[in-house]
N, C-alpha and C. Protein backbone atom coordinates (compact mmCIF):
# COMPACT_ATOMS: atom_id res chain seq x y z
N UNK A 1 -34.30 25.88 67.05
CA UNK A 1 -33.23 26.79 66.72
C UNK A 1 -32.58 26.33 65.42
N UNK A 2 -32.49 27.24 64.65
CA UNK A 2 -31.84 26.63 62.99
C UNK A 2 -30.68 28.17 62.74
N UNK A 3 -29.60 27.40 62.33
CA UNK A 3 -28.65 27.73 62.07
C UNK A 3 -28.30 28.91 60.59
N UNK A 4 -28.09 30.00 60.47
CA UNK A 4 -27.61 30.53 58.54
C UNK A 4 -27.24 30.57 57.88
N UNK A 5 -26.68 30.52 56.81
CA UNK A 5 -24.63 31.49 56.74
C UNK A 5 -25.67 32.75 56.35
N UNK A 6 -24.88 34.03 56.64
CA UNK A 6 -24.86 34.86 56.41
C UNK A 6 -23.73 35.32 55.48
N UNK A 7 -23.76 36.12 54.01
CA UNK A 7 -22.43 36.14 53.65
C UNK A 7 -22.67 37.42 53.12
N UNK A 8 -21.64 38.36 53.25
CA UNK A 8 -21.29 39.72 52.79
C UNK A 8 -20.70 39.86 51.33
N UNK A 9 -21.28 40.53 51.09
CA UNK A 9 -21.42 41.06 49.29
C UNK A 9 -19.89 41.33 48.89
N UNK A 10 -19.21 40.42 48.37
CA UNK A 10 -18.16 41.60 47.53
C UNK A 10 -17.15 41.69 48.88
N UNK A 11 -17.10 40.62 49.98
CA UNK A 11 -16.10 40.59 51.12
C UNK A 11 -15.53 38.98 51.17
N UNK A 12 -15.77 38.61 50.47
CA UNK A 12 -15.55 37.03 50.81
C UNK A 12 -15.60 36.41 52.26
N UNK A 13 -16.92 37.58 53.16
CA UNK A 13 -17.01 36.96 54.67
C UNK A 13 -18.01 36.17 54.71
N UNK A 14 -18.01 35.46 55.50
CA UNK A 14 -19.28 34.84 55.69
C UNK A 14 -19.49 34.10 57.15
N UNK A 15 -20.76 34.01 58.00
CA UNK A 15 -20.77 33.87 59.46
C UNK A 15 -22.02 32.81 59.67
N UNK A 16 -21.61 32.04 60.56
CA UNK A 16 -22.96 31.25 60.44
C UNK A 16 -23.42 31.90 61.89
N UNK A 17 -24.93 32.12 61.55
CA UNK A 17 -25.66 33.52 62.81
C UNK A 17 -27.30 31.79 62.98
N UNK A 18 -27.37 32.32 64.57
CA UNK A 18 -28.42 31.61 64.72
C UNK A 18 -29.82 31.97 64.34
N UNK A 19 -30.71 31.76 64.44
CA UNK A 19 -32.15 32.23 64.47
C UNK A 19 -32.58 33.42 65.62
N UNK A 20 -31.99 32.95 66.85
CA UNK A 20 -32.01 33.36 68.12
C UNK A 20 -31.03 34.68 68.70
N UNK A 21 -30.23 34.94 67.56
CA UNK A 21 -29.04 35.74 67.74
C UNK A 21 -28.63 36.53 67.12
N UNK A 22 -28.29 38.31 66.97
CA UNK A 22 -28.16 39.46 65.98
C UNK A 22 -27.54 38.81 64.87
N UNK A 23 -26.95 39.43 63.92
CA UNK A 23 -25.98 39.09 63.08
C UNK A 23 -24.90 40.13 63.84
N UNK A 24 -25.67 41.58 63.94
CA UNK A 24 -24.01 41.62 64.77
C UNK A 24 -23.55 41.36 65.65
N UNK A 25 -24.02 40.70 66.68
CA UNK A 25 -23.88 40.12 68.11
C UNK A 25 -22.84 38.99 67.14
N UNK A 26 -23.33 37.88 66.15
CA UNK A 26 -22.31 37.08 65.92
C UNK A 26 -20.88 37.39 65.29
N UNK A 27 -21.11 38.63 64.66
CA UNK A 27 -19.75 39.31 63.77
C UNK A 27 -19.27 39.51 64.50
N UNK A 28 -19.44 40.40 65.69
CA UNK A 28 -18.26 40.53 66.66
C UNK A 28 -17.77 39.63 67.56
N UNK A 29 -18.32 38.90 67.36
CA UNK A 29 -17.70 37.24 68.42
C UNK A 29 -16.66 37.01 67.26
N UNK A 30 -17.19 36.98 65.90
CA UNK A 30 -15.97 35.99 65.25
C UNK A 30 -15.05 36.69 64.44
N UNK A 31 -14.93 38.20 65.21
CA UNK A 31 -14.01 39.34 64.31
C UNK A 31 -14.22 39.84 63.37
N UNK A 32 -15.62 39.76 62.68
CA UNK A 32 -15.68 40.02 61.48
C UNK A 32 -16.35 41.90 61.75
N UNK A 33 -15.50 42.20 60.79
CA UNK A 33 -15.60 44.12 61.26
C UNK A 33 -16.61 44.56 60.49
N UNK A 34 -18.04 44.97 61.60
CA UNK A 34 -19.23 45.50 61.37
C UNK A 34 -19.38 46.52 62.11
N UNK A 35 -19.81 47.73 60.99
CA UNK A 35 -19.96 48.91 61.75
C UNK A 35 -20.88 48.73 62.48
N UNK A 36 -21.31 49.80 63.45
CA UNK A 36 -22.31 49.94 64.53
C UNK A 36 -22.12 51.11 65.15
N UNK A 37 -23.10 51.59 66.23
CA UNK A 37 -22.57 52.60 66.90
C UNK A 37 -23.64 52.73 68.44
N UNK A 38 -25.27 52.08 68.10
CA UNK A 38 -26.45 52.58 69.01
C UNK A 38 -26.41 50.86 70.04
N UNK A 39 -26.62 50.20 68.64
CA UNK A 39 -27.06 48.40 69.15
C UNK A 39 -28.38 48.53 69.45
N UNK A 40 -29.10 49.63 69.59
CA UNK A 40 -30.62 49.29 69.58
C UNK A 40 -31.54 50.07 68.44
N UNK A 41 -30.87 49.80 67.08
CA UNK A 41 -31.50 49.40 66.64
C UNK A 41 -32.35 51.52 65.79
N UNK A 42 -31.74 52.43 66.35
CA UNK A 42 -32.02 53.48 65.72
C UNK A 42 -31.26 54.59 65.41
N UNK A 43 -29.54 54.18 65.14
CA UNK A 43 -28.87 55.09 64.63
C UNK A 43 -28.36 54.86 63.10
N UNK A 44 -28.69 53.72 62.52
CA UNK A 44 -28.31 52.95 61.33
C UNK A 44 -27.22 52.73 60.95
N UNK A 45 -25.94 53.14 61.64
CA UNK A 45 -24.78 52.64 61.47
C UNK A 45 -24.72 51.02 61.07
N UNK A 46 -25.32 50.43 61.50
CA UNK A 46 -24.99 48.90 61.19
C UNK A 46 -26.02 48.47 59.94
N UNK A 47 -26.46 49.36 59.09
CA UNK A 47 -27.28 48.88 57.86
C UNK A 47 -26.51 48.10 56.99
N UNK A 48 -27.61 47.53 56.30
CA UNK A 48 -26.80 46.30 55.19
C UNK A 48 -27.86 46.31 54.35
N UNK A 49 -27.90 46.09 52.64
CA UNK A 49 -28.82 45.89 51.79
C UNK A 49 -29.11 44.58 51.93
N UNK A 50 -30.52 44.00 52.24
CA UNK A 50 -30.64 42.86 51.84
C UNK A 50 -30.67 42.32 50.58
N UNK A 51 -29.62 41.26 50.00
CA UNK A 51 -29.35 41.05 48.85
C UNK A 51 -30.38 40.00 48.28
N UNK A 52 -29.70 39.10 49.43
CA UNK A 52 -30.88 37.72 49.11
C UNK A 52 -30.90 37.09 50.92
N UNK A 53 -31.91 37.05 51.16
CA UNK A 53 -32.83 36.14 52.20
C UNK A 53 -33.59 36.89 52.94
N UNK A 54 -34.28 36.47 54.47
CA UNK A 54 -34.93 37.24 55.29
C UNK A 54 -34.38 37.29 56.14
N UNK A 55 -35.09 38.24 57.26
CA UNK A 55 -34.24 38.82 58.63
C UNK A 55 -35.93 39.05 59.28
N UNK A 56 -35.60 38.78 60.43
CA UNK A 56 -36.84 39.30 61.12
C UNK A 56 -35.96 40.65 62.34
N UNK A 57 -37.13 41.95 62.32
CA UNK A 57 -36.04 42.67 62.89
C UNK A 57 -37.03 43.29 63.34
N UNK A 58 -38.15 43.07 64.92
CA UNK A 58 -39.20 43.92 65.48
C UNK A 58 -38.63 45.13 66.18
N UNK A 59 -37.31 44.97 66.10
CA UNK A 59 -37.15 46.26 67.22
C UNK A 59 -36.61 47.71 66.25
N UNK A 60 -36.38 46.98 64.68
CA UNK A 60 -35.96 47.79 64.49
C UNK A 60 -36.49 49.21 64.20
N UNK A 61 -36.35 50.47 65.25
CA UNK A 61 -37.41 51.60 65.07
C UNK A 61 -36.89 52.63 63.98
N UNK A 62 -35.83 52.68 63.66
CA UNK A 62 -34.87 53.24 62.82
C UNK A 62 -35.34 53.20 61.25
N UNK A 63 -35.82 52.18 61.11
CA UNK A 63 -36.26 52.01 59.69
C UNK A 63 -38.07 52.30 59.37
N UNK A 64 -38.13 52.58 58.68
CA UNK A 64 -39.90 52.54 58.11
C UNK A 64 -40.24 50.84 57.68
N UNK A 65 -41.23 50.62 57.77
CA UNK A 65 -41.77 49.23 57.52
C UNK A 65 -41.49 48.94 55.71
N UNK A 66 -41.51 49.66 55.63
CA UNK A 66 -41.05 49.23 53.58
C UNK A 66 -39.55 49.42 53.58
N UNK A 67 -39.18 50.11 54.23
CA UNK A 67 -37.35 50.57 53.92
C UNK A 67 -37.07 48.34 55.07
N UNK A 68 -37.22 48.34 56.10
CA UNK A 68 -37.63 47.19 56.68
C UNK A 68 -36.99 45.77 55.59
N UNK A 69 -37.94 45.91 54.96
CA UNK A 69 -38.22 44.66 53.54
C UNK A 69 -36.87 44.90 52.48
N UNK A 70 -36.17 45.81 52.62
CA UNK A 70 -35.06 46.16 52.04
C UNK A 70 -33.66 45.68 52.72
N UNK A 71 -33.99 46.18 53.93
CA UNK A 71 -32.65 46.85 54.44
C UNK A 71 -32.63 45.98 55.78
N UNK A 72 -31.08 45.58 56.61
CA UNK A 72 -31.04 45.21 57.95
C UNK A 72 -30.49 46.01 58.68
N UNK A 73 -30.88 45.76 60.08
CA UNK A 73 -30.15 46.87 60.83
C UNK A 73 -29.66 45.58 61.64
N UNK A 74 -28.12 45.72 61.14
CA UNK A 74 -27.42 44.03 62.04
C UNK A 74 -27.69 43.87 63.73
N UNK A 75 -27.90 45.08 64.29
CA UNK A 75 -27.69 44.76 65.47
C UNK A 75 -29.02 44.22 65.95
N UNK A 76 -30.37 44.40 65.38
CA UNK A 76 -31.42 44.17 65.87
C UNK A 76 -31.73 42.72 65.06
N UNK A 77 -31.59 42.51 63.62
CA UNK A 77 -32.41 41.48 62.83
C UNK A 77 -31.33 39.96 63.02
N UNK A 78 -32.75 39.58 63.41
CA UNK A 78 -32.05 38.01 63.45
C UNK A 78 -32.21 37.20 61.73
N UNK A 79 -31.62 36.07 61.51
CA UNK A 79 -31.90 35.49 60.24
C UNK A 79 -32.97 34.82 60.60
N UNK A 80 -33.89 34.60 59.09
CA UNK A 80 -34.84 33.55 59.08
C UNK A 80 -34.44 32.59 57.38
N UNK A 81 -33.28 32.71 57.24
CA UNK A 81 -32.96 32.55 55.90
C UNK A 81 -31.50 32.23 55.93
N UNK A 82 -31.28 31.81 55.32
CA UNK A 82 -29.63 31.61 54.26
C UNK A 82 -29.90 33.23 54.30
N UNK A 83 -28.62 34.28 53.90
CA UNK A 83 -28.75 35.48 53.83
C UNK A 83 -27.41 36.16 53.15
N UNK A 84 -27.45 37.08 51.78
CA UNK A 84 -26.37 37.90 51.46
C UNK A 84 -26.80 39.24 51.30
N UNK A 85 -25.55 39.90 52.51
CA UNK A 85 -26.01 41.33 52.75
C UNK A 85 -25.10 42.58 52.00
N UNK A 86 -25.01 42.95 51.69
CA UNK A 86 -24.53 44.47 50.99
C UNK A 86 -23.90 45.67 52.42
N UNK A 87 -22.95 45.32 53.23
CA UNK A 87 -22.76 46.38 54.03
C UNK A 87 -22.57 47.63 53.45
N UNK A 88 -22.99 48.82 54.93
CA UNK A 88 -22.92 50.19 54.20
C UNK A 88 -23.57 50.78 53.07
N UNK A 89 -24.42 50.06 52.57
CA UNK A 89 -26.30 50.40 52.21
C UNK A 89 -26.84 50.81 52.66
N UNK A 90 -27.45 52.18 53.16
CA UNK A 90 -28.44 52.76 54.10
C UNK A 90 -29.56 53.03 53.05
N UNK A 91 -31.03 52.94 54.01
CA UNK A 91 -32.39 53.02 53.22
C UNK A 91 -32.22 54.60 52.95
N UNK A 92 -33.22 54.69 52.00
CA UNK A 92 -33.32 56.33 51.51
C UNK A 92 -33.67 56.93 52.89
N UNK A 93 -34.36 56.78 53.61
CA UNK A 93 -34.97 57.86 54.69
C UNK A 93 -33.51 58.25 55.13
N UNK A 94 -32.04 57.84 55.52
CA UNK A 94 -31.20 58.25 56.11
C UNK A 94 -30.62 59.28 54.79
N UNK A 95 -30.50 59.13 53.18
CA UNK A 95 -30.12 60.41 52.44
C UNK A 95 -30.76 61.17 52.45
N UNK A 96 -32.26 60.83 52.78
CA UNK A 96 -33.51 62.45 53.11
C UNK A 96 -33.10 63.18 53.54
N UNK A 97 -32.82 62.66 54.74
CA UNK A 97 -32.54 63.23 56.41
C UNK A 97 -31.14 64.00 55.97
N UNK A 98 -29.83 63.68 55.83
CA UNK A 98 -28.57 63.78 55.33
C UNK A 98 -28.64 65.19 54.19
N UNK A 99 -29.35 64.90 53.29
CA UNK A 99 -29.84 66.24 52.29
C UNK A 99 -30.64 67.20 52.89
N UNK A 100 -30.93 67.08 53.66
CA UNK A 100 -32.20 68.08 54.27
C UNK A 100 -31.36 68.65 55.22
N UNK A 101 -30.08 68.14 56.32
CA UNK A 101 -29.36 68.96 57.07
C UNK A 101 -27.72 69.36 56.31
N UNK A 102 -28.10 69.71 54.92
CA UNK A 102 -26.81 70.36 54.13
C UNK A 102 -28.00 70.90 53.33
N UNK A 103 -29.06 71.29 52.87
CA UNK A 103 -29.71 72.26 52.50
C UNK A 103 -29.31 73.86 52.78
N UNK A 104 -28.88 74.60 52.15
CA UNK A 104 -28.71 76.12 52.75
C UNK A 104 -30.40 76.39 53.19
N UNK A 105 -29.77 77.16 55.12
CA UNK A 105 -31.22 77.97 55.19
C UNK A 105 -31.78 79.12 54.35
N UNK A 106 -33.13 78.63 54.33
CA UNK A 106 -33.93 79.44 53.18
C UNK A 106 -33.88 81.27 54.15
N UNK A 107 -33.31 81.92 52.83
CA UNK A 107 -33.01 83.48 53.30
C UNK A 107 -34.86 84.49 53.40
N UNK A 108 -34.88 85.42 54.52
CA UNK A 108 -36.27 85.61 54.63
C UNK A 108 -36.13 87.23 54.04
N UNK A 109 -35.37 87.19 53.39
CA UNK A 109 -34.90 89.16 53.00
C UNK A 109 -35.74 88.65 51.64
């Protein structure tokens, strides 16, 4: 078991998260205010840009395997790294999705 800091971009937070343990499972133990909303891992509320380190995150189904290598979804990715995250970064697939349900329906006249 090896220990992280995890530190947030531009918040002066920072959390030490285990190997074995979410990052948001540890933010909310130590107050530190991380959005969320599912906890498993497929509504993306809890995204973060990965700035600098790794995360291992198998459950996360929410993301595509390249958006993945980018992006964390706190409630699922554990650290494998020292780590600085960017909260409130979502991967492109969530502005697809977001633009595509404010599209006007296409008129059939």
């Amino acid at each position: 078991m090896a220990d992280y800091t995890v530190e947030f971009a531009g918040t002066g937070e920072t959390v030490e998260v285990s190997d074995t343990e979410t990052i948001l499972s540890r933010c909310i133990e130590e107050g530190i205010a991380q959005e969320y909303s599912c906890r498993v891992g497929m509504c993306l509320a809890c995204s973060a840009e990965i700035v600098e380190g790794e995360v291992t995150q198998p459950a996360a189904r929410g993301l595509t395997d390249e958006e993945a290598e980018s992006y964390a979804l706190t409630c699922m990715a554990r650290p494998q790294s020292d780590l600085v995250l960017d909260r409130g970064k979502y991967p492109p697939s969530i502005d697809d999705e977001a633009a595509a349900s404010e599209a006007p329906a296409a008129d059939d006249d």
